[in-house]
Protein backbone atom coordinates (compact mmCIF):
# COMPACT_ATOMS: atom_id res chain seq x y z
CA UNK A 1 -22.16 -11.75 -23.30
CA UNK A 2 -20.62 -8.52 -25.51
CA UNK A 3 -17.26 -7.97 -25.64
CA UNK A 4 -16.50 -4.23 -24.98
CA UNK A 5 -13.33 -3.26 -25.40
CA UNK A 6 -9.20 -3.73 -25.04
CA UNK A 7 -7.12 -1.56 -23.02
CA UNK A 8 -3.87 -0.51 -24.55
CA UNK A 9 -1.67 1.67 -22.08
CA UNK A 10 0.05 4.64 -24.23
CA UNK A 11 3.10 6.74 -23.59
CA UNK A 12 2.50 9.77 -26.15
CA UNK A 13 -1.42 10.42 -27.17
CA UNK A 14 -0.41 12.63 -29.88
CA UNK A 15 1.19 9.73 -31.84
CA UNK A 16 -1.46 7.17 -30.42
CA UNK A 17 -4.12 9.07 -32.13
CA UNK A 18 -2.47 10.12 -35.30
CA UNK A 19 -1.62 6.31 -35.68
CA UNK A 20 -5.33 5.17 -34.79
CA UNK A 21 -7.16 7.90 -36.35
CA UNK A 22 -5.45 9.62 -39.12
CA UNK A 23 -3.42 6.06 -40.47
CA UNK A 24 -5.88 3.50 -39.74
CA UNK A 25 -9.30 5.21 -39.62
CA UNK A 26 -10.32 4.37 -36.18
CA UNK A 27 -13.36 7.19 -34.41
CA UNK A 28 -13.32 8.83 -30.84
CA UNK A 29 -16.09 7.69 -29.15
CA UNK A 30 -15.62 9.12 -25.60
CA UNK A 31 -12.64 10.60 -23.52
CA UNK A 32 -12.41 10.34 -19.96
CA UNK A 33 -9.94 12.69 -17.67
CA UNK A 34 -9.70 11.74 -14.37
CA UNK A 35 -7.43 14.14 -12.46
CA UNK A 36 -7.68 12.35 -9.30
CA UNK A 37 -6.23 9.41 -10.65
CA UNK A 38 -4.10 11.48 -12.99
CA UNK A 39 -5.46 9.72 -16.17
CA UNK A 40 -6.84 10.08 -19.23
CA UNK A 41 -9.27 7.24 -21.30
CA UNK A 42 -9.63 7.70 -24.87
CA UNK A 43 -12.17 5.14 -26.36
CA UNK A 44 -11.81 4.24 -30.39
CA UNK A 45 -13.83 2.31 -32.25
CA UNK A 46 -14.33 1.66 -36.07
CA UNK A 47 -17.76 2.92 -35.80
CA UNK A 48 -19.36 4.27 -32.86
CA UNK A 49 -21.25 1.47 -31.00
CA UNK A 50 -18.82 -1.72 -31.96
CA UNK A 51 -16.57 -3.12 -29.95
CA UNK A 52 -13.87 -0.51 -28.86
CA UNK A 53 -9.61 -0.10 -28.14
CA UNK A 54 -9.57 2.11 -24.83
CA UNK A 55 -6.42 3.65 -24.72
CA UNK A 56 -5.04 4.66 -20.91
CA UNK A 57 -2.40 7.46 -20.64
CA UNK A 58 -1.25 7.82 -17.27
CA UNK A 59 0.02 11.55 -17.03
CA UNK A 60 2.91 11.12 -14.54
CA UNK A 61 4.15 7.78 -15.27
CA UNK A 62 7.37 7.64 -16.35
CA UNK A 63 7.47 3.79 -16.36
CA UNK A 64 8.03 1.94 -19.78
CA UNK A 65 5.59 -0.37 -20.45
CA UNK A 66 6.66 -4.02 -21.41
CA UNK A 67 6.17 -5.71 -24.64
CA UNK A 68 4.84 -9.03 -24.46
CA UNK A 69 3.86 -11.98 -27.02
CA UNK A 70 1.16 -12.93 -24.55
CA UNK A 71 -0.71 -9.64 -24.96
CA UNK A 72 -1.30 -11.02 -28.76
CA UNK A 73 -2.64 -8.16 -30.94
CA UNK A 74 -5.62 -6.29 -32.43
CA UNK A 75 -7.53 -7.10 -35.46
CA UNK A 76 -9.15 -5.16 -37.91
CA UNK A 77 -11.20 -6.39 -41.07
CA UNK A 78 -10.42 -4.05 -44.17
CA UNK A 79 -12.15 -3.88 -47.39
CA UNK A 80 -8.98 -3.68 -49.36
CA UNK A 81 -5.42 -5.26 -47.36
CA UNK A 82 -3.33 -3.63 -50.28
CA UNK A 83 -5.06 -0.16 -50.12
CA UNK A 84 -5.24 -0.36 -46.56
CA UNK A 85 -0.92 -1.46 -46.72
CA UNK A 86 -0.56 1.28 -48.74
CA UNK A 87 -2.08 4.26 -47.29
CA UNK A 88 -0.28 3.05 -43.78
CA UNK A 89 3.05 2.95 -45.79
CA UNK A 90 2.84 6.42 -47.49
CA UNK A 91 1.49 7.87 -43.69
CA UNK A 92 5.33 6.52 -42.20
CA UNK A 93 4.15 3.10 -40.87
CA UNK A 94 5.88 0.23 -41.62
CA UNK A 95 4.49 -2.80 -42.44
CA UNK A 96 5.86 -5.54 -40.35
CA UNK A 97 4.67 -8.73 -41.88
CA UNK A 98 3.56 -7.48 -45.91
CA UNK A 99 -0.11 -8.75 -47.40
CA UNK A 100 2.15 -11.43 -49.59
CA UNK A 101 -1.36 -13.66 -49.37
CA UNK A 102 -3.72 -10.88 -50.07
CA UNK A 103 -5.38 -12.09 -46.93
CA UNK A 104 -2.77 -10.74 -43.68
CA UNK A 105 -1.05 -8.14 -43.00
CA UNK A 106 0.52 -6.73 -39.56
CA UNK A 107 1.30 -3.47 -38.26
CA UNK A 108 2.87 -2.01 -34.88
CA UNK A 109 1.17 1.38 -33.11
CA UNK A 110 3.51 3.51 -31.82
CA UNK A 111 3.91 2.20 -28.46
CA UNK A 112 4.62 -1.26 -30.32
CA UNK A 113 1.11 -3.00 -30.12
CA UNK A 114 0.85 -5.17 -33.20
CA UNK A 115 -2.17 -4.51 -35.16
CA UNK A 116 -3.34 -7.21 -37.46
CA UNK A 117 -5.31 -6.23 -40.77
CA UNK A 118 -7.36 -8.77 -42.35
CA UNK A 119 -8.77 -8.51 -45.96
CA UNK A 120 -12.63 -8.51 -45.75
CA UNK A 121 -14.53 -11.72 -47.49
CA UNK A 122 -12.29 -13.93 -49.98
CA UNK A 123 -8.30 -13.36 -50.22
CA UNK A 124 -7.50 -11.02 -53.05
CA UNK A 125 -4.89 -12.25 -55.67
CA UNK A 126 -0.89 -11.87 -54.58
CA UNK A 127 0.47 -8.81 -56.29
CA UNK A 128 3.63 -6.80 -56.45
CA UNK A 129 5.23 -5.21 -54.33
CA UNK A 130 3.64 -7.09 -51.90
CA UNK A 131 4.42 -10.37 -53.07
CA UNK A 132 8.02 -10.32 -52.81
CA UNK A 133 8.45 -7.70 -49.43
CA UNK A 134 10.14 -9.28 -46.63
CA UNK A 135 8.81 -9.06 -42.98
CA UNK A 136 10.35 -6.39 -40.89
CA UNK A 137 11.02 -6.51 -36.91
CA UNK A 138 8.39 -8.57 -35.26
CA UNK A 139 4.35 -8.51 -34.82
């Protein structure tokens, strides 16, 4: 068995892409329209061949989609949580729940799927201004 991929439905895939692409470094793999079904399917990956996010936009749906704990979240490995942190911070994401371990950190795309960055190998050493950030909203 291979795991494949995770669908995440999106509402704007401007913003979806900016977030997975230009802020977190994700790659376009493929990109599927399918105007009898009035969809599009993006596929990301962190290199092409692993595992991948497919992201769904439905063109006419108006419908919000829910947010729900039991969905859980995505995980990325990162060579550096701080650098990583940072980067996301100075691109306009907030980070939900800060790298205060050197080890976790959490992040929400913009259609509020929480992302969970995890630093590669051993924990690095706590370090301001991580250390003392509080968490924000929920992940």
């Amino acid at each position: 068995m291979k795991f494949l991929h995770t669908m995440v439905r999106v509402k704007n895939v401007e913003q979806s892409l900016d977030f997975y692409i230009t802020k977190l470094g994700l790659v376009e793999t493929k990109r599927v329209d399918v105007p009898a079904g009035k969809f599009t399917l993006i596929f990301l990956a962190t290199e092409p061949g692993a595992a991948e996010i497919e992201l769904t936009h439905n063109w006419d749906s108006e419908e919000e989609y829910s947010v729900g704990r039991n969905f859980g979240h995505l995980a990325f490995e990162v060579d550096d949580i701080y650098q990583t942190c940072q980067k996301l911070m100075d691109a306009g994401v907030i980070i939900n729940r800060p790298p205060r371990c050197g080890h976790m950190a959490f992040v929400k795309s913009p259609d509020n799927v929480s992302i969970e960055l995890l630093q590669k190998g051993e924990r690095l050493t706590p370090q301001e201004p991580w250390l003392s950030m509080e968490n924000t909203g929920s992940w």
